[in-house]
C-alpha atoms as a PDB file:
ATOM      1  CA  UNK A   1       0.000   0.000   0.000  1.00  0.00           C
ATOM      2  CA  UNK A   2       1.035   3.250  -1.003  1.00  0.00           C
ATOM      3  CA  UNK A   3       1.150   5.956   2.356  1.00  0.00           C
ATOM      4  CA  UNK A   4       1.543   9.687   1.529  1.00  0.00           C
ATOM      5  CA  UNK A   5       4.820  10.598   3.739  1.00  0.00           C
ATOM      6  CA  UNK A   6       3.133  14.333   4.296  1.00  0.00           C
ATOM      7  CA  UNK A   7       3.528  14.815   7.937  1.00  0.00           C
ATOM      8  CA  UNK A   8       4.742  11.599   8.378  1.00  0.00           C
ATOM      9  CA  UNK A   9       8.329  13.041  10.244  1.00  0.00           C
ATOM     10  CA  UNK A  10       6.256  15.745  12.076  1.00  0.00           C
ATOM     11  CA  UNK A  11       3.732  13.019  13.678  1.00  0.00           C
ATOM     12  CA  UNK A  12       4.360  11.387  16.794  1.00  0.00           C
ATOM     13  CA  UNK A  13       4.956   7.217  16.324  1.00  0.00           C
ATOM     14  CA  UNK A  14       4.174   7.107  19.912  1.00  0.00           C
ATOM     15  CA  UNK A  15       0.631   8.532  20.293  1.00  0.00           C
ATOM     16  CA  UNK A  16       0.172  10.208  16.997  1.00  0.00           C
ATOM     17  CA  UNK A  17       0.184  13.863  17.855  1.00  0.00           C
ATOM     18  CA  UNK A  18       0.808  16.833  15.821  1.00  0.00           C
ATOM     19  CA  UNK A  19       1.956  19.766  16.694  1.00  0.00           C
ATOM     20  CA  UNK A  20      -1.325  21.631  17.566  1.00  0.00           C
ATOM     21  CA  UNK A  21      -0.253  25.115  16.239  1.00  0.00           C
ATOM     22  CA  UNK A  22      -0.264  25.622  11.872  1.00  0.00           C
ATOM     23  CA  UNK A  23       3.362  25.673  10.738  1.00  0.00           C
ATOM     24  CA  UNK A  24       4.915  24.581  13.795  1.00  0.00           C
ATOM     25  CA  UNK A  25       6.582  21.446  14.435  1.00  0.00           C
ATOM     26  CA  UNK A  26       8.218  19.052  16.870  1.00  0.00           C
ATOM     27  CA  UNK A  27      10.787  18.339  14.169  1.00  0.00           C
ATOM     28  CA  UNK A  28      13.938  20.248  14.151  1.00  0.00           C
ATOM     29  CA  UNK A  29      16.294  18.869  11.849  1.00  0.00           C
ATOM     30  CA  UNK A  30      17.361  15.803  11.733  1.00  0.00           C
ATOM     31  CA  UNK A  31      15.380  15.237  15.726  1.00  0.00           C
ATOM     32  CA  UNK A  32      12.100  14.708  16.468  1.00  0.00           C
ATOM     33  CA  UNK A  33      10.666  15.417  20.393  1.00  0.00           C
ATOM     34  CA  UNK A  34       6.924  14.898  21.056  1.00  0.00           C
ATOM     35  CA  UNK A  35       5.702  18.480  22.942  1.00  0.00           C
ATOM     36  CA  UNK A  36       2.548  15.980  23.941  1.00  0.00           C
ATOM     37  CA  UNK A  37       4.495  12.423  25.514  1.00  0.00           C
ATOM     38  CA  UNK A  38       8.082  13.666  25.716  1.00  0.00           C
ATOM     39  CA  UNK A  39       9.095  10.784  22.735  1.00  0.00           C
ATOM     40  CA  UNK A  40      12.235  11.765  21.685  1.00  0.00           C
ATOM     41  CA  UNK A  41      14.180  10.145  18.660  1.00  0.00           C
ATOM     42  CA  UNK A  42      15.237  10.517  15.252  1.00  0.00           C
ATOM     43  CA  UNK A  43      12.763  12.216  12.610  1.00  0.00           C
ATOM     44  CA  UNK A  44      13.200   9.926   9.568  1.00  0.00           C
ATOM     45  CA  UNK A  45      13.151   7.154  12.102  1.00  0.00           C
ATOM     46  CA  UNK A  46      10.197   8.516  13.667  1.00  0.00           C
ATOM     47  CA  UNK A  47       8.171   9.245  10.037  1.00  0.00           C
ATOM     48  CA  UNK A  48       8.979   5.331   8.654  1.00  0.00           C
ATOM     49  CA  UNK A  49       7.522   4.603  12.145  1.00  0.00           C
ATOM     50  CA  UNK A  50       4.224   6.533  11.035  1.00  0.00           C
ATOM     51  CA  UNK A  51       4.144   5.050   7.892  1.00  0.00           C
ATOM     52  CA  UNK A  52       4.302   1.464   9.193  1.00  0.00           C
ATOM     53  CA  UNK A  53       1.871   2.345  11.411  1.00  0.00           C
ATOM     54  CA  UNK A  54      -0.784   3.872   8.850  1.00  0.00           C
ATOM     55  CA  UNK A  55      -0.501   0.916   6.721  1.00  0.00           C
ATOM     56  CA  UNK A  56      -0.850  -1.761   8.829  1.00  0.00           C
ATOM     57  CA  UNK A  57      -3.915  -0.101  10.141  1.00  0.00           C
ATOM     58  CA  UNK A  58      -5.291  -0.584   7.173  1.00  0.00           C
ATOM     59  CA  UNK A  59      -5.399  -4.786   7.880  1.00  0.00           C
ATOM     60  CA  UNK A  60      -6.147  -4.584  11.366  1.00  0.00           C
ATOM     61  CA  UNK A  61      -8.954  -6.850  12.781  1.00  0.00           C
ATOM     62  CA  UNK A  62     -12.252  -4.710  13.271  1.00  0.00           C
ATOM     63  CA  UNK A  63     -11.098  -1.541  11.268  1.00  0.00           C
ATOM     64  CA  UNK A  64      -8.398   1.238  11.735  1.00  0.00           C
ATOM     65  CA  UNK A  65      -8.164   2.970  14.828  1.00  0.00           C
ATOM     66  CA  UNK A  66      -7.139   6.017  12.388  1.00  0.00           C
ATOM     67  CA  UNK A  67     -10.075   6.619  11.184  1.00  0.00           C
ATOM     68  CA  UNK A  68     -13.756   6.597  12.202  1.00  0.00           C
ATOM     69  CA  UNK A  69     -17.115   4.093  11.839  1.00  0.00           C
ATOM     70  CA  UNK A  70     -19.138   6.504   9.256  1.00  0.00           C
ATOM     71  CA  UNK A  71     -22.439   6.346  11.321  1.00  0.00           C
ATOM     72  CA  UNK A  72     -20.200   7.760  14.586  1.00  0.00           C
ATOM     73  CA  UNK A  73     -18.806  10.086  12.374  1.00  0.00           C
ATOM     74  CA  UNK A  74     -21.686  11.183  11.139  1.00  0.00           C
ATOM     75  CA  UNK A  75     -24.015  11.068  14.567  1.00  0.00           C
ATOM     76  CA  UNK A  76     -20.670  13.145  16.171  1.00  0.00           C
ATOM     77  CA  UNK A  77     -21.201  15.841  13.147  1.00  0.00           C
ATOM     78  CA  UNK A  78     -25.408  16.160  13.366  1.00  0.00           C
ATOM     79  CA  UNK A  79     -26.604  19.008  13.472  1.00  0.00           C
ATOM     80  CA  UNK A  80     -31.098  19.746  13.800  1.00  0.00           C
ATOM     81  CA  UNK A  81     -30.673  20.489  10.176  1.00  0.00           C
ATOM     82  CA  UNK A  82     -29.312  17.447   8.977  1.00  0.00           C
ATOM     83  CA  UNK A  83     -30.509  13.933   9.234  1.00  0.00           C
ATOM     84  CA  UNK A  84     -29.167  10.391   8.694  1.00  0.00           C
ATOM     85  CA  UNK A  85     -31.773   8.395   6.815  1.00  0.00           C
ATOM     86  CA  UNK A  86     -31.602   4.674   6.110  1.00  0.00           C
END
């Protein structure tokens, strides 16, 4: 399976974080330290890490905990206006 490496060195292989603020990272160079668990380590280490990670997610028993089920998705994004039907 082909991953997208976007982001990949700037997520956290440990518990997936990002940095929370738009064009700031926890990478600096060749280092990568998690603001959010403290993980510290090399960044292309750390971005292979996140791309093992998203694709075996894809074959993991019961679904990917990467993404949502759509009907929690969807119940999580209601709104009065709209309405699932079916």
């Amino acid at each position: 399976m082909a991953v997208n490496p976007a982001y990949t060195s700037q997520t956290c292989h440990k518990c997936l974080h990002i940095h929370p603020i738009k064009g700031k990272s926890y990478r600096s160079g060749k280092v990568f330290k998690c603001g959010h668990c403290g993980n510290h380590c090399d960044a292309d280490e750390n971005g292979s890490k996140v791309i093992s990670i998203v694709g075996a997610s894809v074959n993991m028993l019961g679904g990917s905990v990467l993404s949502c089920n759509l009907a929690d998705c969807i119940r999580a994004t209601e709104s009065p206006r709209l309405k699932v039907v079916g």
